[in-house]
N, C-alpha and C. Protein backbone atom coordinates (compact mmCIF):
# COMPACT_ATOMS: atom_id res chain seq x y z
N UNK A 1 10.18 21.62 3.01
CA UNK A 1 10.57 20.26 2.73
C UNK A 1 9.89 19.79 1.44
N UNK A 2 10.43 19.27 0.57
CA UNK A 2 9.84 18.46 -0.79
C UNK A 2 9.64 17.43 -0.40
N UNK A 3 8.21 16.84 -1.43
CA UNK A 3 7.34 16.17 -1.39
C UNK A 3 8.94 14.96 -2.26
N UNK A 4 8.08 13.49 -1.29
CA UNK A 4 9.06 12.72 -1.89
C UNK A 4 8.62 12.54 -3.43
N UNK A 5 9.89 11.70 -4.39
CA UNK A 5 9.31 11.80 -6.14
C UNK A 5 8.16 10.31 -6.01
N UNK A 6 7.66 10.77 -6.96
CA UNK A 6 6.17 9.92 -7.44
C UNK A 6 7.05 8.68 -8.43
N UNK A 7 6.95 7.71 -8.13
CA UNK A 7 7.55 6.15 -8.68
C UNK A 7 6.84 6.69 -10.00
N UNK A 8 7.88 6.17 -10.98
CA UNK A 8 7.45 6.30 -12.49
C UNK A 8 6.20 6.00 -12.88
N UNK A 9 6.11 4.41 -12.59
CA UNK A 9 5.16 3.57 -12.53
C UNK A 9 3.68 4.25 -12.11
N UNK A 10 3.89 5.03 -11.42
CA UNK A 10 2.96 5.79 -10.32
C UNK A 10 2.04 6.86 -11.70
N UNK A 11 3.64 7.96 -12.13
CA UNK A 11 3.47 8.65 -13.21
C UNK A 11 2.36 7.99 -14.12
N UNK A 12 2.82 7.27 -14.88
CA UNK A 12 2.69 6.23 -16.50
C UNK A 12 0.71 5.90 -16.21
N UNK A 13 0.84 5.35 -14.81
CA UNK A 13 -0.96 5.07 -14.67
C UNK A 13 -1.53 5.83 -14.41
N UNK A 14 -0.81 7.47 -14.00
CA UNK A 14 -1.65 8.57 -13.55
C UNK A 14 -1.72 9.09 -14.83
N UNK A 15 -1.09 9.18 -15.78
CA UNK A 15 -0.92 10.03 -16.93
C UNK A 15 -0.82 11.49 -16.93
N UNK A 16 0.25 11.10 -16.16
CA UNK A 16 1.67 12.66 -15.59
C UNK A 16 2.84 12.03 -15.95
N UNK A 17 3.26 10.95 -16.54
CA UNK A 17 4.41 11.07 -17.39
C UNK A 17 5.17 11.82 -18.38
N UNK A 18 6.08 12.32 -18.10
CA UNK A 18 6.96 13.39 -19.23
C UNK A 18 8.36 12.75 -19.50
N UNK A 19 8.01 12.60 -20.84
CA UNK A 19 9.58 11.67 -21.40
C UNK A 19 10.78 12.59 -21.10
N UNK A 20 10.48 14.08 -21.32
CA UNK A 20 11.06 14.51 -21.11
C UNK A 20 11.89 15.27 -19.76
N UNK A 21 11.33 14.83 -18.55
CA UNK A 21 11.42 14.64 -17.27
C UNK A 21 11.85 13.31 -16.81
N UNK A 22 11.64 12.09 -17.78
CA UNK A 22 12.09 10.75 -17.19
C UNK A 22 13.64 10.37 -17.46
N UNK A 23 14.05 9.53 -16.81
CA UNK A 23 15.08 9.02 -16.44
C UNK A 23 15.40 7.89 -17.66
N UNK A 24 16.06 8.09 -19.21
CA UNK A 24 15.95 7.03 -19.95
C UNK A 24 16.49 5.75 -19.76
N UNK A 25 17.78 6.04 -18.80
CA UNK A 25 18.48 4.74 -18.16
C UNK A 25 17.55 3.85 -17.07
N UNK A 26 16.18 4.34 -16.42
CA UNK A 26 16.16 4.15 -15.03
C UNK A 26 15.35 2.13 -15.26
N UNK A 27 16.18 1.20 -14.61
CA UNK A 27 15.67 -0.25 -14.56
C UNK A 27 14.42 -0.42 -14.29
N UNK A 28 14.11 -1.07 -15.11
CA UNK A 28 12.79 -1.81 -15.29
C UNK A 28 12.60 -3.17 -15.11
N UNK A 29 12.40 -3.48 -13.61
CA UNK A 29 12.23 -4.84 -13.13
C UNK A 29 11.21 -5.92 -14.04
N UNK A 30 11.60 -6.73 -14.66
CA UNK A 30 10.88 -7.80 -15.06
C UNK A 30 10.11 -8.77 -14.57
N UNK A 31 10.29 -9.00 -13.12
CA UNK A 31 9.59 -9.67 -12.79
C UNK A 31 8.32 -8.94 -11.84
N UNK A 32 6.98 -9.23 -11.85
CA UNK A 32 5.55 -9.04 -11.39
C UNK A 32 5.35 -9.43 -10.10
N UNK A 33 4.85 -8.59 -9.28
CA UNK A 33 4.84 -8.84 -7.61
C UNK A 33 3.68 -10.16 -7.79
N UNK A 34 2.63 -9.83 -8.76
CA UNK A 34 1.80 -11.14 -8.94
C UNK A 34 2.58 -12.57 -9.15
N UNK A 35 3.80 -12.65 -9.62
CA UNK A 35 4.53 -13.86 -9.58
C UNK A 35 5.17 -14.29 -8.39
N UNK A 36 5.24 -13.35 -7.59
CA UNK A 36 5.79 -13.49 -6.59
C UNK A 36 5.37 -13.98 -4.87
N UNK A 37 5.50 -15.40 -4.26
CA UNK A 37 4.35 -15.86 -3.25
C UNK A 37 4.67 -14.94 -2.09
N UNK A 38 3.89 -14.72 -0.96
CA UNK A 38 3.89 -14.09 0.03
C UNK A 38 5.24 -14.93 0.67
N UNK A 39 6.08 -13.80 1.11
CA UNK A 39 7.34 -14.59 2.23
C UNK A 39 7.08 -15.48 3.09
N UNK A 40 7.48 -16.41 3.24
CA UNK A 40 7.13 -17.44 4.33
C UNK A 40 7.21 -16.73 6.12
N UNK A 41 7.83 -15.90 6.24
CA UNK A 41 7.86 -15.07 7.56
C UNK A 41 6.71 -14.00 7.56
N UNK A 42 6.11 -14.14 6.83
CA UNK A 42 4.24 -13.56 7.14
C UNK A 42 3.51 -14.09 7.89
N UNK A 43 3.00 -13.46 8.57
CA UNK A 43 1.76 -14.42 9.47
C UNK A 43 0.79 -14.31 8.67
N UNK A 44 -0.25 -15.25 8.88
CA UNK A 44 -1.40 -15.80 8.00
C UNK A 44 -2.42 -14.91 7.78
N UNK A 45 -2.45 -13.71 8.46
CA UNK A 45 -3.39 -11.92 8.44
C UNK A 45 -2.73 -10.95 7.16
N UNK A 46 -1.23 -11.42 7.48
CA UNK A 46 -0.26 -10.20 6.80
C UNK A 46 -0.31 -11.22 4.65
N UNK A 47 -0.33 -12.70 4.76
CA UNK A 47 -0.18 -13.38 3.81
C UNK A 47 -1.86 -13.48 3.15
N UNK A 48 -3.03 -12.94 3.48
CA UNK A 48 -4.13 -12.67 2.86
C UNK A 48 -3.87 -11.57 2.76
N UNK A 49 -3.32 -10.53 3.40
CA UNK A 49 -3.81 -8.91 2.50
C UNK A 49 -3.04 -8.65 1.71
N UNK A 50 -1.90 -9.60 1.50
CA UNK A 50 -0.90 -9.35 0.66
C UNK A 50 -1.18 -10.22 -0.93
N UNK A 51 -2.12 -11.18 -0.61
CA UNK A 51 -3.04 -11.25 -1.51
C UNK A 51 -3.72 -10.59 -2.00
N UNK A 52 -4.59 -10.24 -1.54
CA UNK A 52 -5.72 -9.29 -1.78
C UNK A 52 -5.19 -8.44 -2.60
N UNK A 53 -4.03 -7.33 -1.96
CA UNK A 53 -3.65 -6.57 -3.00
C UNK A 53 -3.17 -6.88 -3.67
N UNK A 54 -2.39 -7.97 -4.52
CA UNK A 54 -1.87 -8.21 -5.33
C UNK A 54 -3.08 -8.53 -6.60
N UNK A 55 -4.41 -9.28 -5.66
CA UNK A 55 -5.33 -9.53 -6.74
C UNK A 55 -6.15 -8.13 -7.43
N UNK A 56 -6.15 -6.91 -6.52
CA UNK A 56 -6.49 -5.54 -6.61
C UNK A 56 -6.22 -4.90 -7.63
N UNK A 57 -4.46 -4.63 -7.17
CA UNK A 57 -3.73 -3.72 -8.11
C UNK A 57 -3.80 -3.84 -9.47
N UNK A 58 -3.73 -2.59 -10.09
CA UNK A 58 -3.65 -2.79 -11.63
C UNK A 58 -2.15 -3.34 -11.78
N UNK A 59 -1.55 -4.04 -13.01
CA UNK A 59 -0.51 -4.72 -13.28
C UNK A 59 0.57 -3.51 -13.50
N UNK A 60 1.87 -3.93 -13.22
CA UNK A 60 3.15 -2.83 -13.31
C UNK A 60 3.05 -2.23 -11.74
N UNK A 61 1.60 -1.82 -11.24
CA UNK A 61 2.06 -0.83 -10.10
C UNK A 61 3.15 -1.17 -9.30
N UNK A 62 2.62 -2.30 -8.90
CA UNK A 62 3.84 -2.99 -7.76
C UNK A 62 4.78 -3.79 -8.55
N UNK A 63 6.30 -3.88 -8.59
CA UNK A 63 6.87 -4.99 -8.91
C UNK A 63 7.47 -6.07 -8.05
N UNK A 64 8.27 -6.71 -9.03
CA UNK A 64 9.14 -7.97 -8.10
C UNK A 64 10.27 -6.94 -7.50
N UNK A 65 10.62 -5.81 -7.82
CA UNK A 65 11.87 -4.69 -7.25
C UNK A 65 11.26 -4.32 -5.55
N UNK A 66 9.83 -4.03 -5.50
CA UNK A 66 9.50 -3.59 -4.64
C UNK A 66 8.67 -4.34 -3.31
N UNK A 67 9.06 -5.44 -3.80
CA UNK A 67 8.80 -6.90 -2.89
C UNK A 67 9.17 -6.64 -1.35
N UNK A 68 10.28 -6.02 -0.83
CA UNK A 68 10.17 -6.12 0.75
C UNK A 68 9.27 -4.62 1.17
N UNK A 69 9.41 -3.63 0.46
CA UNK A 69 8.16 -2.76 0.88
C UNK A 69 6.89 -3.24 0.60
N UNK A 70 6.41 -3.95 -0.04
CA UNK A 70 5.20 -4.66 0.25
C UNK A 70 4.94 -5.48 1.01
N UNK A 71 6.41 -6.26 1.49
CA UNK A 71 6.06 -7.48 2.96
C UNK A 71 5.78 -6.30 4.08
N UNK A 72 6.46 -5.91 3.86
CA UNK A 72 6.61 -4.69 5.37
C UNK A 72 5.33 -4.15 5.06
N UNK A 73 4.76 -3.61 4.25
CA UNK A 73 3.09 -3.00 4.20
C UNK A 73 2.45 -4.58 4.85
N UNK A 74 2.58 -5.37 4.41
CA UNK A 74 1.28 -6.46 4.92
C UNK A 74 1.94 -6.76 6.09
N UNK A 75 3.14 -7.09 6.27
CA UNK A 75 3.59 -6.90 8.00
C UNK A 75 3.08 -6.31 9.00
N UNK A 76 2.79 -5.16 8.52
CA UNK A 76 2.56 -4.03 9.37
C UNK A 76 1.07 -3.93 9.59
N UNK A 77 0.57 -4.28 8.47
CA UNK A 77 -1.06 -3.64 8.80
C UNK A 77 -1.87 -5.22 9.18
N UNK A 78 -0.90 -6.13 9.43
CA UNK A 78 -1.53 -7.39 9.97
C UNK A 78 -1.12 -6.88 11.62
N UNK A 79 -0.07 -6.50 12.04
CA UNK A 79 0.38 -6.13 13.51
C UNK A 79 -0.87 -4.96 13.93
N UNK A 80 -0.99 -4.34 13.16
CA UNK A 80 -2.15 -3.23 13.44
C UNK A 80 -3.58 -3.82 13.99
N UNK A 81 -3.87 -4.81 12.77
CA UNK A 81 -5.38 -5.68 13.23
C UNK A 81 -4.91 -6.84 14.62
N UNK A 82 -3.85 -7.83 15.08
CA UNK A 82 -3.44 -7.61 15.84
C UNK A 82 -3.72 -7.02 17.14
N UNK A 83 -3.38 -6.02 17.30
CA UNK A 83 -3.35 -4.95 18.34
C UNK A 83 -4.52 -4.50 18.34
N UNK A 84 -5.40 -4.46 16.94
CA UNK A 84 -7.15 -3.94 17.36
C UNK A 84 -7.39 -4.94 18.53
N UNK A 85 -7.18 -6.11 17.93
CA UNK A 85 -7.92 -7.26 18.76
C UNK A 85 -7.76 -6.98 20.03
N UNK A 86 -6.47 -6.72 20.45
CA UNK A 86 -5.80 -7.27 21.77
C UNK A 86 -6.66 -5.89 22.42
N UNK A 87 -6.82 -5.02 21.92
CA UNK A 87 -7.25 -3.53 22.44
C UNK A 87 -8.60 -3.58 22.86
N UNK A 88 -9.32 -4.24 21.84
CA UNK A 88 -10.85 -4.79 21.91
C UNK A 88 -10.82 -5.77 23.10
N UNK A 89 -10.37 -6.48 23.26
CA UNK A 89 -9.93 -7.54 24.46
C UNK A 89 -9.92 -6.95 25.86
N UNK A 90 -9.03 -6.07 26.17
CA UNK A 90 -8.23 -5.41 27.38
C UNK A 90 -9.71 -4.28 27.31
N UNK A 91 -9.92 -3.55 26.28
CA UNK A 91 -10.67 -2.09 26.63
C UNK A 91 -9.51 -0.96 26.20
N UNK A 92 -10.40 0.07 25.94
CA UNK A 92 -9.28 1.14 25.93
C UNK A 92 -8.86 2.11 26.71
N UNK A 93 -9.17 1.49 27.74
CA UNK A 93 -8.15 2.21 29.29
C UNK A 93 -7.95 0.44 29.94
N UNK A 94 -6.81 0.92 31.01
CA UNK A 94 -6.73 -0.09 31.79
C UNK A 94 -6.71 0.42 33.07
N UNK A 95 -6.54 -0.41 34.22
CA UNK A 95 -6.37 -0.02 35.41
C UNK A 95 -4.75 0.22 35.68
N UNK A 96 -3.97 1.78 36.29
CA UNK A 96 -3.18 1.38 36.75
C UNK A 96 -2.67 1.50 38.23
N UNK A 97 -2.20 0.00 38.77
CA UNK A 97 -2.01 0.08 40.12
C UNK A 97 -1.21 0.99 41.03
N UNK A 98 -0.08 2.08 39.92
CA UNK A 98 0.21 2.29 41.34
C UNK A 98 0.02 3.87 40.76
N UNK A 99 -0.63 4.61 40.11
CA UNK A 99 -1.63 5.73 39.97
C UNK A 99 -2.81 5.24 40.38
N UNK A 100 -4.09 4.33 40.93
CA UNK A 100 -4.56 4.23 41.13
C UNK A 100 -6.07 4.15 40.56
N UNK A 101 -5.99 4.89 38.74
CA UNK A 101 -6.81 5.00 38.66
C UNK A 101 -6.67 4.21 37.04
N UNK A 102 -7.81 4.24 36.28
CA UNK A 102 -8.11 4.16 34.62
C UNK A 102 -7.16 4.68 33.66
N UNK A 103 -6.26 4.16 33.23
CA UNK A 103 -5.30 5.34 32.13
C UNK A 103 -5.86 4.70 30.70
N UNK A 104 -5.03 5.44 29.16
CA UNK A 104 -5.38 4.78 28.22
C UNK A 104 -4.71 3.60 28.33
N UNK A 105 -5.01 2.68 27.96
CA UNK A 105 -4.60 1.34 27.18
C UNK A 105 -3.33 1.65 26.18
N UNK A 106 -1.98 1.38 27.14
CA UNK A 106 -0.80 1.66 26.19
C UNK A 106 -0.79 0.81 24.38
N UNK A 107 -1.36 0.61 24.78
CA UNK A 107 -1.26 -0.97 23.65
C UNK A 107 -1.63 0.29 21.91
N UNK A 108 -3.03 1.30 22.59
CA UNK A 108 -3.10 2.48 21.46
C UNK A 108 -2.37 3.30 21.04
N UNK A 109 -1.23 3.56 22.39
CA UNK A 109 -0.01 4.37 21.39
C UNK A 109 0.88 3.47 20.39
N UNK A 110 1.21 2.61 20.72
CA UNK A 110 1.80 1.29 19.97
C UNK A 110 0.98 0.99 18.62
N UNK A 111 -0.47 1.07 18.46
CA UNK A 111 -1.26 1.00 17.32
C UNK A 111 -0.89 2.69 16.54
N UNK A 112 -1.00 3.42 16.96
CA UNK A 112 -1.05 4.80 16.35
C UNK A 112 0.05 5.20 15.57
N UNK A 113 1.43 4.43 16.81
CA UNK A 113 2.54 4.44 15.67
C UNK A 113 3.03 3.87 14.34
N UNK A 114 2.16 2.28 14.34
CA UNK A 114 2.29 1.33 13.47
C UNK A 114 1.26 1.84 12.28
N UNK A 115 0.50 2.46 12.75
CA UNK A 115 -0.40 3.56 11.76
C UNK A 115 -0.20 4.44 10.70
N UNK A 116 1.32 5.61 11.90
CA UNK A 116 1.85 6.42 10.96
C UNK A 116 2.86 5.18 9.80
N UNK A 117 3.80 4.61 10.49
CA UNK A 117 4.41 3.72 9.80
C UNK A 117 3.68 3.57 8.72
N UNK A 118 2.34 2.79 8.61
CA UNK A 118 1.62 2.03 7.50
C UNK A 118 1.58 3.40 6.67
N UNK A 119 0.95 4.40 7.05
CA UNK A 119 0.81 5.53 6.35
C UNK A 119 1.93 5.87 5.34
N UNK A 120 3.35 5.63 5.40
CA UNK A 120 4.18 5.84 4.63
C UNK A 120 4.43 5.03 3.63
N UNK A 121 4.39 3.27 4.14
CA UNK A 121 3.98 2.32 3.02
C UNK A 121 2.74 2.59 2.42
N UNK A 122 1.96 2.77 2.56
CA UNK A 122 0.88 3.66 1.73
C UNK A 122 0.90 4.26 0.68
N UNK A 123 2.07 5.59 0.48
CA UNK A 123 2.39 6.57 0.32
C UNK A 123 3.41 6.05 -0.79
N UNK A 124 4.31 5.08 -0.23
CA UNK A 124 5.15 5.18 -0.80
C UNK A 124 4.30 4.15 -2.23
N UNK A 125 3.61 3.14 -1.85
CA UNK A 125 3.30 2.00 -3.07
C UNK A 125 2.16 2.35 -3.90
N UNK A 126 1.51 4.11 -3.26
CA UNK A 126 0.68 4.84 -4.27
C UNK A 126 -1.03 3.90 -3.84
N UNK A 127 -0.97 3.61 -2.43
CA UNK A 127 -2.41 3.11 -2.14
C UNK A 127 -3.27 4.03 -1.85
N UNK A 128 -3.10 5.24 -1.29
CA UNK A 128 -3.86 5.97 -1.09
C UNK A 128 -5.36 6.59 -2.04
N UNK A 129 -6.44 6.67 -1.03
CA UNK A 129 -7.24 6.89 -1.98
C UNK A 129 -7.42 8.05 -2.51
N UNK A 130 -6.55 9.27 -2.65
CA UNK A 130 -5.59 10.50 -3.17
C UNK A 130 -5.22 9.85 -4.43
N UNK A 131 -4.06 9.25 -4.30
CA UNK A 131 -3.58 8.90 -5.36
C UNK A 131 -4.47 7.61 -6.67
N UNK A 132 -4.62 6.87 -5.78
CA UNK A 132 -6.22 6.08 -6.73
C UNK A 132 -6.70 6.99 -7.45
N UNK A 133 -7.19 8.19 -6.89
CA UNK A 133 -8.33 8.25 -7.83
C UNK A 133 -7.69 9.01 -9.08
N UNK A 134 -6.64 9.56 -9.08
CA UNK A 134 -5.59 10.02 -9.77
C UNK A 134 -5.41 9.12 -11.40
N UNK A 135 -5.10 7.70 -10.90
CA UNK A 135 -4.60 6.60 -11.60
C UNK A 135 -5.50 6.52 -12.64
N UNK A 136 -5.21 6.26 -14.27
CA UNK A 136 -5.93 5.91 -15.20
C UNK A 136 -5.45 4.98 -15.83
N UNK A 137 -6.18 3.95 -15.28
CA UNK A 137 -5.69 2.76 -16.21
C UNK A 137 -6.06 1.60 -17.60
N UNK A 138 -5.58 1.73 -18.32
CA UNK A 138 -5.80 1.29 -19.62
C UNK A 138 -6.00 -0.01 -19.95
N UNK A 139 -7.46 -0.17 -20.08
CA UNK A 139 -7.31 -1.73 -20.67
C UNK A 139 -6.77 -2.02 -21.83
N UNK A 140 -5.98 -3.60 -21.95
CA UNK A 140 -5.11 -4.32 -22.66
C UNK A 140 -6.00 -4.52 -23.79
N UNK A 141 -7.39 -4.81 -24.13
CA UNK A 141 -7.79 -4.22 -25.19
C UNK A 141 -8.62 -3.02 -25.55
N UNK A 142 -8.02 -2.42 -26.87
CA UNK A 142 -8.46 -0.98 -27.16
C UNK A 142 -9.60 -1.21 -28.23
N UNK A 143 -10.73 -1.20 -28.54
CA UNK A 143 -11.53 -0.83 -28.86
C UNK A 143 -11.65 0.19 -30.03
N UNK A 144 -11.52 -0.36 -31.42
CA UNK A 144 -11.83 0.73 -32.70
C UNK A 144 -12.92 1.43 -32.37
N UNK A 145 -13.13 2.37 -32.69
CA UNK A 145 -14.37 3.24 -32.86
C UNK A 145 -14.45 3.79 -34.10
N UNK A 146 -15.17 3.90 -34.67
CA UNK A 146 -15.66 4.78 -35.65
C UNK A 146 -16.45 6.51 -35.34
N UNK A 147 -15.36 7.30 -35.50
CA UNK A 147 -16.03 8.46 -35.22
C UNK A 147 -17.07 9.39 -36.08
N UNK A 148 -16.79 8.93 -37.16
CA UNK A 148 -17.81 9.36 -37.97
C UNK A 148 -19.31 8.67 -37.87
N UNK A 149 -19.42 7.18 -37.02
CA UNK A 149 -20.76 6.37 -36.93
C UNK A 149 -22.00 7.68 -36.40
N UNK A 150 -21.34 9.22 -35.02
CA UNK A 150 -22.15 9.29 -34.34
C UNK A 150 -23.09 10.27 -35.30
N UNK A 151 -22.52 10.62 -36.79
CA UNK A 151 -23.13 11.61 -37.69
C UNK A 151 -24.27 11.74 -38.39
C-alpha cells in the first residue's frame, strides 16, 4: 500500500520540494486558517485548541482550503479529553451486572477509536512530531551576512 502524498505546503516547509515533481496548475488558497474564527458548532475545549494551533503553526501550513479538516481535528481531540474525564470519573473497569464481575470501562474502546481517528487528522495536517521535526521554516526576515567578515 502507498504512503498517502505529502500536501505541497508540507513539501515547501520541509524543503523536499521539486518543481519538477510539482503540480504547476495545483490552487493556491488565499485565504489563512489564522483569518479564519473557530466554527460556531465547536464546543469551548475543541474552540481553544483550535486556537492554540492556529497561534503555533508556522504560516501557509494550514489554510482557509483546509478549514473542515481542522474543525474535525479540534472536534475530535476535544471528544477525546471529554471521554478522559468521563473515564477518570467512572474508573477504568466498571461493574457488570449480569457477568457479574469488573470488565473494562467501554467508554476506552470509544476513546481508542477517536484516537486512531485523531491520528489521521494528525497525519493528514503534518502535526506529527515525525513530520515537525522535518519542517524548516524560514524567517520573513533574511539577514545579510558578510562571508568574508569570518577571515
Amino acid at each position: 500500500m502507498a504512503r498517502p502524498r505529502k500536501p505541497t505546503a508540507i513539501k515547501a516547509l520541509q524543503g523536499t520540494l521539486q518543481p519538477c515533481r510539482t503540480n504547476k496548475n495545483e490552487p493556491v488558497p488565499e485565504l489563512k486558517i489564522s483569518q479564519i474564527d473557530p466554527p460556531e458548532y465547536l464546543n469551548p475545549v475543541a474552540k481553544k485548541a483550535w486556537l492554540f494551533a492556529v497561534s503555533q503553526m508556522p504560516e501557509g501550513m494550514v489554510t482557509g482550503l483546509d478549514f473542515s479538516v481542522f474543525a474535525l481535528w479540534a472536534d475530535t481531540y476535544s471528544k477525546i479529553l471529554e471521554l478522559e474525564s468521563a473515564i477518570q470519573h467512572q474508573g477504568l473497569t466498571v461493574f457488570d451486572e449480569k457477568r457479574g464481575y469488573d470488565i473494562p470501562n467501554p467508554l476506552l474502546k470509544a476513546q481508542n477509536e477517536l484516537k486512531q481517528v485523531l491520528r489521521g487528522y494528525i497525519t493528514e495536517l503534518g502535526f506529527s512530531p515525525a513530520s515537525r521535526s522535518k519542517v524548516s521554516v524560514q524567517s520573513k526576515k533574511k539577514e545579510e551576512t558578510n562571508g568574508f567578515l569570518n577571515f
